[in-house]
Structure formats: structure tokens, C-alpha cells
N, C-alpha and C. Protein backbone atom coordinates (compact mmCIF):
# COMPACT_ATOMS: atom_id res chain seq x y z
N UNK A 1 81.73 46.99 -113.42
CA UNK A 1 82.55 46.32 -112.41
C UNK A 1 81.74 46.19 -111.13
N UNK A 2 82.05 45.30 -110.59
CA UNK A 2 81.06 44.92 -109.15
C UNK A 2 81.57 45.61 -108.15
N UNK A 3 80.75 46.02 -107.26
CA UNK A 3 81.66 46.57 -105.79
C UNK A 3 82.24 45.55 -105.19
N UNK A 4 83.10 46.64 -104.76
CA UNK A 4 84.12 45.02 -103.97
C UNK A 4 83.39 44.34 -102.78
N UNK A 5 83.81 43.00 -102.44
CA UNK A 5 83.04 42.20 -101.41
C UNK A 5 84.20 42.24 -100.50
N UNK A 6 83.24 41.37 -99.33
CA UNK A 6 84.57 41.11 -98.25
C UNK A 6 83.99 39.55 -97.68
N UNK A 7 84.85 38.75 -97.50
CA UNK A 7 84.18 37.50 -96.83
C UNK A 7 84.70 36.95 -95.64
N UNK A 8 83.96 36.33 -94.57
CA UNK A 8 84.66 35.51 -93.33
C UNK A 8 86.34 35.03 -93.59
N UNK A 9 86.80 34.73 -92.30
CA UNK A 9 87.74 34.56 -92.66
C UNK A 9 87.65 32.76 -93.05
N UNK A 10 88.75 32.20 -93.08
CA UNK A 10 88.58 31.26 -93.55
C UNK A 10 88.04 29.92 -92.51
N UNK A 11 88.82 30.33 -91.63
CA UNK A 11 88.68 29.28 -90.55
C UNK A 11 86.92 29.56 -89.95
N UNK A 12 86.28 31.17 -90.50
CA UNK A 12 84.53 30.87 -89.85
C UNK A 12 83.95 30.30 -90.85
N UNK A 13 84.62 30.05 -92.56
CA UNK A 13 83.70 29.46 -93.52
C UNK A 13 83.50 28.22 -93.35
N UNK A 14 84.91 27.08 -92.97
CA UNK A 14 85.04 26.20 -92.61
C UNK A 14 84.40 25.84 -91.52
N UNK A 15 84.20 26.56 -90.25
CA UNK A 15 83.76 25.97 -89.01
C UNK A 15 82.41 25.68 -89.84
N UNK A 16 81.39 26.84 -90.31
CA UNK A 16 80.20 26.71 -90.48
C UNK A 16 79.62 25.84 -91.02
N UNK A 17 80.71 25.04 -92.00
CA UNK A 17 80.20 24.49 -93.21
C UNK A 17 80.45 22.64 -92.37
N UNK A 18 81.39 22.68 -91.41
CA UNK A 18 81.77 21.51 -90.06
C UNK A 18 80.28 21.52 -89.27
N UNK A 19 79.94 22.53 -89.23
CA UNK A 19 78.47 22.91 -87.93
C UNK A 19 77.99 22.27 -88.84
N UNK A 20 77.43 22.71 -89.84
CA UNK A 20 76.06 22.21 -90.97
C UNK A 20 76.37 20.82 -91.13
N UNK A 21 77.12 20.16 -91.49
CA UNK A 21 77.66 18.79 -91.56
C UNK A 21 77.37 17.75 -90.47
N UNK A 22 77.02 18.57 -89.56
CA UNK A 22 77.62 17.99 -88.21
C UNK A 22 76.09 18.05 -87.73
N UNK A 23 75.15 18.71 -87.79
CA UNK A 23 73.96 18.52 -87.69
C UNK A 23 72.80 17.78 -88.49
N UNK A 24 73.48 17.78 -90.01
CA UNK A 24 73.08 16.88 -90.79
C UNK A 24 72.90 15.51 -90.52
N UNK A 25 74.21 15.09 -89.95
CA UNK A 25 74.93 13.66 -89.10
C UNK A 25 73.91 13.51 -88.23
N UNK A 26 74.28 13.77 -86.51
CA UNK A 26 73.54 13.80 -85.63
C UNK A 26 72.18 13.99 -85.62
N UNK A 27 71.64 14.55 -86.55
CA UNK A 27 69.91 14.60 -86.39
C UNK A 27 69.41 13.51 -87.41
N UNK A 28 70.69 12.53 -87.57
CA UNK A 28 69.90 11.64 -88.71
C UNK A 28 69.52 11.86 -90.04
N UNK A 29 70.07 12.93 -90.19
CA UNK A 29 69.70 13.30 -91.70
C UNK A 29 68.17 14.20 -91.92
N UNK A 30 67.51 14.45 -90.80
CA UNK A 30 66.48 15.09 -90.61
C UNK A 30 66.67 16.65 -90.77
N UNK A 31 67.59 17.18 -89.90
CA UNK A 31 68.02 18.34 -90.17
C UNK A 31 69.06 18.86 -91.19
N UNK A 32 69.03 20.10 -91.66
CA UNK A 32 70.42 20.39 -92.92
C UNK A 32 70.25 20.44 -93.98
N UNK A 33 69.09 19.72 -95.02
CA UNK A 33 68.96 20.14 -96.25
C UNK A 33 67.82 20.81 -96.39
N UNK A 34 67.39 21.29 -97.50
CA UNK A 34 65.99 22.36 -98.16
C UNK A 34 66.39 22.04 -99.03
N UNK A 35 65.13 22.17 -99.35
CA UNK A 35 64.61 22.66 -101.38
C UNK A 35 64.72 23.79 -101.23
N UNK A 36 65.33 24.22 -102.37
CA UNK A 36 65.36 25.74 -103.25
C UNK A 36 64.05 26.48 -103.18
N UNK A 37 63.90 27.18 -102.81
CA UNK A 37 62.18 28.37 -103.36
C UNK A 37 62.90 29.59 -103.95
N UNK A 38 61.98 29.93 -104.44
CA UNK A 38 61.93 31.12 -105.00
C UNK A 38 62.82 31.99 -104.31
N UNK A 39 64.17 32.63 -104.96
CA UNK A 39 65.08 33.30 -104.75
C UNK A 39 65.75 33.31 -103.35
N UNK A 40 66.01 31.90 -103.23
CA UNK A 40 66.73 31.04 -102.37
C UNK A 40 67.19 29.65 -102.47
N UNK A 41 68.65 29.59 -102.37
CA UNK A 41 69.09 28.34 -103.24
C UNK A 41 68.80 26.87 -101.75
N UNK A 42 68.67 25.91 -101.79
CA UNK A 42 68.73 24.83 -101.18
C UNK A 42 69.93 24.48 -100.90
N UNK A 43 69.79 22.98 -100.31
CA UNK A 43 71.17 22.39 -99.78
C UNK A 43 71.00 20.43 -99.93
N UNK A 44 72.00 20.15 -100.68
CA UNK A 44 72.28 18.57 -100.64
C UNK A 44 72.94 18.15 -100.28
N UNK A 45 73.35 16.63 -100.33
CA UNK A 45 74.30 16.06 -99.63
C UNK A 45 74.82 15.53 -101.13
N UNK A 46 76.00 15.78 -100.98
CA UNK A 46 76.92 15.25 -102.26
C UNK A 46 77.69 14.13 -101.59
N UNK A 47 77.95 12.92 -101.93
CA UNK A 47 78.91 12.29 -101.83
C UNK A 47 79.68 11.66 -103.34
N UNK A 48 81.09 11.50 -103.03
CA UNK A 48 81.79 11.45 -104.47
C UNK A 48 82.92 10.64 -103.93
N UNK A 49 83.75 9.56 -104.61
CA UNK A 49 85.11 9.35 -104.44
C UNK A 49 86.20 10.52 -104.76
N UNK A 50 86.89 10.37 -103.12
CA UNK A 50 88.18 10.72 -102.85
C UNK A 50 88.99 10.54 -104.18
N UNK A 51 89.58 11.93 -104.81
CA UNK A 51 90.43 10.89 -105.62
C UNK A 51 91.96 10.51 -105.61
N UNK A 52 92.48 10.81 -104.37
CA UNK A 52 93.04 10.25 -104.32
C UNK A 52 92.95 8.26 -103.09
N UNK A 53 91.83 8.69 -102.17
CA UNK A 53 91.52 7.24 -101.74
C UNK A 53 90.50 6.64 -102.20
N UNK A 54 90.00 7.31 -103.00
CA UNK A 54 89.03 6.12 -103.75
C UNK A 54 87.91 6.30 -102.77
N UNK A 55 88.15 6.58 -101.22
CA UNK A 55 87.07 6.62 -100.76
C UNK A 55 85.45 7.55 -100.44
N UNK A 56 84.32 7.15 -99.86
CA UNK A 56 83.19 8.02 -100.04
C UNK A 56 83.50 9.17 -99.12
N UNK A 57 83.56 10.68 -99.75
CA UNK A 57 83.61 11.77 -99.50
C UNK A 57 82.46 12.17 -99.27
N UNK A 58 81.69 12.85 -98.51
CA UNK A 58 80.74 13.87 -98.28
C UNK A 58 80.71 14.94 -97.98
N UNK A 59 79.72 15.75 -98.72
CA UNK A 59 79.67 17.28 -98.22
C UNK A 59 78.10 18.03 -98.33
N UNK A 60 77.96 19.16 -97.71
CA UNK A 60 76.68 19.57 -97.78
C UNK A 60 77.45 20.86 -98.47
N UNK A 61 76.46 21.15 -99.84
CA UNK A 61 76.63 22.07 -100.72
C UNK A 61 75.03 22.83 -101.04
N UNK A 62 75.56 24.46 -101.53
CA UNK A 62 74.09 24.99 -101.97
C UNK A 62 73.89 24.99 -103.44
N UNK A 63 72.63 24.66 -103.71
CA UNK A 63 72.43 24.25 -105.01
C UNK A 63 70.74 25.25 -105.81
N UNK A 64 70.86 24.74 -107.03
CA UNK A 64 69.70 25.49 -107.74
C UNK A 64 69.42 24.06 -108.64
N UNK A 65 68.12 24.00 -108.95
CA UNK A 65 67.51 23.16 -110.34
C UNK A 65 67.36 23.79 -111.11
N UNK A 66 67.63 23.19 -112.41
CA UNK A 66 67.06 23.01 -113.36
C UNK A 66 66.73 21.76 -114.56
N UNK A 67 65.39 22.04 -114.25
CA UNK A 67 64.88 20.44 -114.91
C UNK A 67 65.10 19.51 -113.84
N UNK A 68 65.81 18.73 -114.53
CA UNK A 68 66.14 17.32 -113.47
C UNK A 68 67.66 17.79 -113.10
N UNK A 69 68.85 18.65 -113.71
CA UNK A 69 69.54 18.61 -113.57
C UNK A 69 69.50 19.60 -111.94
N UNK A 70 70.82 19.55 -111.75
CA UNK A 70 70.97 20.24 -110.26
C UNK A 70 72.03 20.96 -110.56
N UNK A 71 72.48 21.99 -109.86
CA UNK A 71 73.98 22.78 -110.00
C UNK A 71 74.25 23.61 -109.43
N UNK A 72 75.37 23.74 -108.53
CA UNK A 72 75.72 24.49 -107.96
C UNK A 72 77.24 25.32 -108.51
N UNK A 73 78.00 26.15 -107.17
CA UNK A 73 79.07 26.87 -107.80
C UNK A 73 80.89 26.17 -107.11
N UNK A 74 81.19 26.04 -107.65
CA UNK A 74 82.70 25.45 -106.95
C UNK A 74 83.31 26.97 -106.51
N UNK A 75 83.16 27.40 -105.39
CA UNK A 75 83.41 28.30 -104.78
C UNK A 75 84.70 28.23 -103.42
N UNK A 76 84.69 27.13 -103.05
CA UNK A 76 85.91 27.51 -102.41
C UNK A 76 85.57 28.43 -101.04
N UNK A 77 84.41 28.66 -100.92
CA UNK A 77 84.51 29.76 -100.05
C UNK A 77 84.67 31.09 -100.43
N UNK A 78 85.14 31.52 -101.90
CA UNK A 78 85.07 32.58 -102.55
C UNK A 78 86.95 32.53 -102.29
N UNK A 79 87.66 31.29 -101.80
CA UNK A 79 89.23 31.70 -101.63
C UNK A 79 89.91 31.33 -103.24
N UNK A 80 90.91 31.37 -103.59
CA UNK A 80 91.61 30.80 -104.13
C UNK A 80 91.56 29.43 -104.21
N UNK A 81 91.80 28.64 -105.49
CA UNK A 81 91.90 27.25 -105.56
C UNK A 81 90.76 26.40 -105.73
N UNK A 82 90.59 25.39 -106.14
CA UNK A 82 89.35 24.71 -106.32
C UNK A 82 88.60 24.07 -105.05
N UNK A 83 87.49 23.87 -104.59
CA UNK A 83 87.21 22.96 -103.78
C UNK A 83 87.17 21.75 -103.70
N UNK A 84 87.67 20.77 -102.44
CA UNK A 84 88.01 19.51 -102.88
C UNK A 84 87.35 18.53 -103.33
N UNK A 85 85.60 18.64 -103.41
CA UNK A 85 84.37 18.06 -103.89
C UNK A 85 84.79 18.16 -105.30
N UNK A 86 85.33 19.42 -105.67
CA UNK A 86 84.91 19.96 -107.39
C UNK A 86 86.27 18.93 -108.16
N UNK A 87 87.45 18.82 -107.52
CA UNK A 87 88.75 18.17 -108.03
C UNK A 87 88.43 16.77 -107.45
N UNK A 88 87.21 16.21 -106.81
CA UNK A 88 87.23 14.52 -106.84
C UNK A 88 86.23 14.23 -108.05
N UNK A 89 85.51 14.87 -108.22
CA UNK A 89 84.33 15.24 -109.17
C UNK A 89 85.33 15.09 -110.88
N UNK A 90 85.89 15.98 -110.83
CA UNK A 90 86.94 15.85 -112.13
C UNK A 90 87.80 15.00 -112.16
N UNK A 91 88.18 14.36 -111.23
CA UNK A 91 88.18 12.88 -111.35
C UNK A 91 87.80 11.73 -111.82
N UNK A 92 86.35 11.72 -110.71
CA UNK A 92 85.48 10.96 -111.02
C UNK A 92 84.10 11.53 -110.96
N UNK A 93 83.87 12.10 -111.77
CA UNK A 93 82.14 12.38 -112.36
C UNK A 93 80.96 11.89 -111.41
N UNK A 94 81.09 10.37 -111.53
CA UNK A 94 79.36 9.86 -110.88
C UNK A 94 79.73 9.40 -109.21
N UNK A 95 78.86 10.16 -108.92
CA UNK A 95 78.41 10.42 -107.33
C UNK A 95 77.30 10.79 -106.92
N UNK A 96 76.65 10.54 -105.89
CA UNK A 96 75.05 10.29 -105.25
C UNK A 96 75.27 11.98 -104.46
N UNK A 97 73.46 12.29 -104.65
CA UNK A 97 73.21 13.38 -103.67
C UNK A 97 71.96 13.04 -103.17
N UNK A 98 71.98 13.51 -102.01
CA UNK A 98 70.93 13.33 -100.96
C UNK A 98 70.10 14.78 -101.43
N UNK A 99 68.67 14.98 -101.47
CA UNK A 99 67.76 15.90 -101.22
C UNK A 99 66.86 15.76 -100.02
N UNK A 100 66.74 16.68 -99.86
CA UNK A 100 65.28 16.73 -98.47
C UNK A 100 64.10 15.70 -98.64
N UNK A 101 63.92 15.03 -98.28
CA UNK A 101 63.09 13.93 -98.35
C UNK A 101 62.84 12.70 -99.34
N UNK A 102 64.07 12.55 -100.23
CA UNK A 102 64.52 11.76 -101.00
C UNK A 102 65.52 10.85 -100.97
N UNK A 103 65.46 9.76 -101.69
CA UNK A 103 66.68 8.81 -101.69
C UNK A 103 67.80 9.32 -101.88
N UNK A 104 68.72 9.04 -101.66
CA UNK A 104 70.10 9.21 -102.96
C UNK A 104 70.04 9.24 -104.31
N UNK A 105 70.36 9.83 -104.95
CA UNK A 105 70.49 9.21 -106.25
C UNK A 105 71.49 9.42 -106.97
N UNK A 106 71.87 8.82 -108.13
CA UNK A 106 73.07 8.73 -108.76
C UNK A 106 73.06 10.01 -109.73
N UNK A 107 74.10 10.44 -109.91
CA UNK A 107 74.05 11.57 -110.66
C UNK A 107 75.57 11.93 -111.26
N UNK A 108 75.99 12.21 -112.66
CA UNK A 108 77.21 12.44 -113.41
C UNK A 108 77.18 14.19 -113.28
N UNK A 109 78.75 14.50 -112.72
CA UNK A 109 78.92 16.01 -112.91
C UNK A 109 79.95 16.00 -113.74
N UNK A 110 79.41 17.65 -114.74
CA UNK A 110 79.82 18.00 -115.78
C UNK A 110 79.98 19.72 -115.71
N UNK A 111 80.76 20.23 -116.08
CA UNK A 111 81.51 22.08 -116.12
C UNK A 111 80.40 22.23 -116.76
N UNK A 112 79.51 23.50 -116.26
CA UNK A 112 78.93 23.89 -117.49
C UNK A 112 79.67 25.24 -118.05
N UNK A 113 79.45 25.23 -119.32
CA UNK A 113 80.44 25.96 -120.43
C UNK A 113 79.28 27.13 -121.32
N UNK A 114 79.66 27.95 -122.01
CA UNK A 114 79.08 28.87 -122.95
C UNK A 114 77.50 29.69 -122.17
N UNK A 115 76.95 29.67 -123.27
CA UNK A 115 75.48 30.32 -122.90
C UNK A 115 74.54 29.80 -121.51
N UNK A 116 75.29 28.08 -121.57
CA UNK A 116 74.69 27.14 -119.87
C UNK A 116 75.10 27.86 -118.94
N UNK A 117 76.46 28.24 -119.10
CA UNK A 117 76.99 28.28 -117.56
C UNK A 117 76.70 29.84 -117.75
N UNK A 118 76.20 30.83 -118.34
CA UNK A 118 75.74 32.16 -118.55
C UNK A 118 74.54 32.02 -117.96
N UNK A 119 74.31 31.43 -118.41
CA UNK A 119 72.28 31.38 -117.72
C UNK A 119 72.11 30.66 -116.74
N UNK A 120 72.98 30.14 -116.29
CA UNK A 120 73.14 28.63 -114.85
C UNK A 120 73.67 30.48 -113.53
N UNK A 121 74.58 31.03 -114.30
CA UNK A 121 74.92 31.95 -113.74
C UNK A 121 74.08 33.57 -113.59
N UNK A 122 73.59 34.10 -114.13
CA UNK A 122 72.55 34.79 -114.73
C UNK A 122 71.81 34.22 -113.08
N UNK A 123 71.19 33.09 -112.95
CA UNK A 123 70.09 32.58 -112.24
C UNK A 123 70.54 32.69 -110.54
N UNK A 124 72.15 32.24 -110.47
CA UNK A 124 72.63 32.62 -109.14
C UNK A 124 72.40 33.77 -108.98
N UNK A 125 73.12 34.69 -109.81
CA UNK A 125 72.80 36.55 -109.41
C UNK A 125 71.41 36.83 -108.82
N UNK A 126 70.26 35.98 -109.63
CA UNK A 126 68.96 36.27 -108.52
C UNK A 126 68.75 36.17 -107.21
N UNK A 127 69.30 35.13 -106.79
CA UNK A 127 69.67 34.86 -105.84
C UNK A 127 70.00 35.27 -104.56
N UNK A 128 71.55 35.64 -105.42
CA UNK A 128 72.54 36.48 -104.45
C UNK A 128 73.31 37.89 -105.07
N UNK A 129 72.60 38.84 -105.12
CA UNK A 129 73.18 40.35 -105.86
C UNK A 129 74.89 40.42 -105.65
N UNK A 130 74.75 39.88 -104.55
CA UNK A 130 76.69 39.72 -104.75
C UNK A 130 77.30 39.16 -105.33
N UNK A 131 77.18 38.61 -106.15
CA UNK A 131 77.71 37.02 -106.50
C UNK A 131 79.29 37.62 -107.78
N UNK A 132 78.70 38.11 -108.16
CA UNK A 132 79.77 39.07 -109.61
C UNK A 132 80.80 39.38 -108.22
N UNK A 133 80.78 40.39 -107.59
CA UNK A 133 81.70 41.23 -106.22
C UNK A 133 82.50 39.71 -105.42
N UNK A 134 81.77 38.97 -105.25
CA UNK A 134 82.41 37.49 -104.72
C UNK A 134 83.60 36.73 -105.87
N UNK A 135 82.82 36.86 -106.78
CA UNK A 135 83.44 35.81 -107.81
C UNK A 135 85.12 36.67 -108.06
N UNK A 136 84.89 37.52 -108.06
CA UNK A 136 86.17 39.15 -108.04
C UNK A 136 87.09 38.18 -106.81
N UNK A 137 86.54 38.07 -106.25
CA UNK A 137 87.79 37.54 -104.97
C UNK A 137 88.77 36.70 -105.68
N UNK A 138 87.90 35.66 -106.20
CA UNK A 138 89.21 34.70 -107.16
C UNK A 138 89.72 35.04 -108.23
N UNK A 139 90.68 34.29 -108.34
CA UNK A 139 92.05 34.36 -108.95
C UNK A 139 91.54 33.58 -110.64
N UNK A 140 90.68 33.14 -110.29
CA UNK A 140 90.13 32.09 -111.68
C UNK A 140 88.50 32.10 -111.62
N UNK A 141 88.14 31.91 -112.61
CA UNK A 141 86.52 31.89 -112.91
C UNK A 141 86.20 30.75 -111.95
N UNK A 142 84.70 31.14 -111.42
CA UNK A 142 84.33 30.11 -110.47
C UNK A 142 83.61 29.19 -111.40
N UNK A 143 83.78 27.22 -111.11
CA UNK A 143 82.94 27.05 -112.23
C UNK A 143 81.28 26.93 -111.91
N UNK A 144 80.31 26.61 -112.81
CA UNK A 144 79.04 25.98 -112.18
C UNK A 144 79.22 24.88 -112.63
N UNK A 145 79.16 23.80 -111.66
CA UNK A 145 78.98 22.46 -111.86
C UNK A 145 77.40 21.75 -111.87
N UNK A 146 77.28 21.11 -113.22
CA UNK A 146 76.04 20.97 -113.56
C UNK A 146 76.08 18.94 -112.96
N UNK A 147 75.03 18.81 -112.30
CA UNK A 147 75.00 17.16 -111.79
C UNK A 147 73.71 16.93 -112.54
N UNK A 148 74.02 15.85 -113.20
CA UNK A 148 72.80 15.18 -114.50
C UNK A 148 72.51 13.66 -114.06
N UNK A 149 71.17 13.55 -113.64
CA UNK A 149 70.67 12.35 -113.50
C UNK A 149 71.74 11.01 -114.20
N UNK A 150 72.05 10.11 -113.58
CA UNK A 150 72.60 9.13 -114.27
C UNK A 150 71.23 7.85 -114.31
């Protein structure tokens, strides 16, 4: 069993994740993302349709590669409930991410399931030793969402 975690409250996960967004914007897109290194995950720009307006959603999320694919965790903040990227996504699948010095590109997200999402997960724990003690916070398995070149 993991030791127990404790996390911000909700309104500092949110501000932070408004700050990062918000500097992304204003610096032109210059500031806010990284590549992943070695036992440190990166940051993209996801955009996806709203599903309920159809319209372009954006968000800056932390992510890991593998291969060509990309994937991160629908975390929520570690609260209850899904995040609203992960339920437009299950919606609608194909949506563009921005990397650090790259175009957009198109990309289909998919749950990863069985031995993937074991070893997609396995690879966060390097990461972040907390991650098992976090995932304990929710009420439901967190998923890893795998984004595959379209």
C-alpha cells in the first residue's frame, strides 16, 4: 500500500495550471512547454473539441513518449472525476498538440488498457515516486491516455 499523499487545494491546482496557460499565451508560445529528459516528464499544448460546443479547447498538460506515441495521465488534479480534456477526448479522439519547437500536429487519443497502460504506468512511477499515494486520492483508476500520430 502507498503512503498516503496530500495535495494543494483545489483552487492552487487550478490557479497554477491558469498561470502556465497564461504564460504560454502571452510569451507567444515561446515560454511553457519542454521536452521530457530523463526522469522528468515535459509539457504540450493539447487542443481538442469541446464536446459539448464543438469548439477548440486548449490546455497545457504533462506528458511522457513513447515512440511516436505521447501519453499522459487524466488526473484531475489527483480530485475526483474526470478532467475536462479527457471527457472531450472521449468524445472526440483527434486533436492537435503543440511540442517545444514544433508544429502542431494531429494526433488520435486512445485509454491505454492491460500490460500498455502497466508499463505506460510503471514509467510514470520513475518519474514521480508518488504517483501510486496520488492515484489513492481517487475514487476511480486514473486513466493513461495514449495520443497516436494521426
Amino acid at each position: 500500500m502507498a503512503k498516503a499523499a496530500s495535495v494543494p487545494a483545489r483552487w492552487i491546482v487550478r490557479s497554477a495550471w491558469r498561470l502556465h496557460r497564461g504564460i504560454h499565451r502571452y510569451s507567444g508560445g515561446r515560454l511553457g512547454l519542454w521536452r521530457p529528459r530523463p526522469g522528468r516528464w515535459g509539457t504540450l499544448r493539447l487542443t481538442a473539441s469541446g464536446r459539448r460546443t464543438g469548439e477548440p479547447r486548449s490546455v497545457i498538460l504533462a506528458y511522457l513518449e513513447d515512440g511516436p506515441n505521447l501519453h499522459m495521465l487524466a488526473m484531475n488534479g489527483w480530485g475526483a472525476g474526470e478532467p475536462v480534456w479527457w471527457l472531450n477526448l472521449q468524445a472526440g479522439p483527434d486533436a492537435t498538440v503543440q511540442l517545444r519547437g514544433e508544429a502542431p500536429r494531429p494526433v488520435r487519443a486512445r485509454p491505454a488498457a492491460g500490460a500498455e497502460r502497466a508499463d505506460l504506468w510503471q514509467r510514470w512511477r520513475e518519474v514521480d515516486a508518488k504517483l501510486d499515494a496520488y492515484a489513492d486520492l481517487r475514487p476511480t483508476e486514473t486513466a493513461v491516455v495514449v495520443l497516436e500520430p494521426r
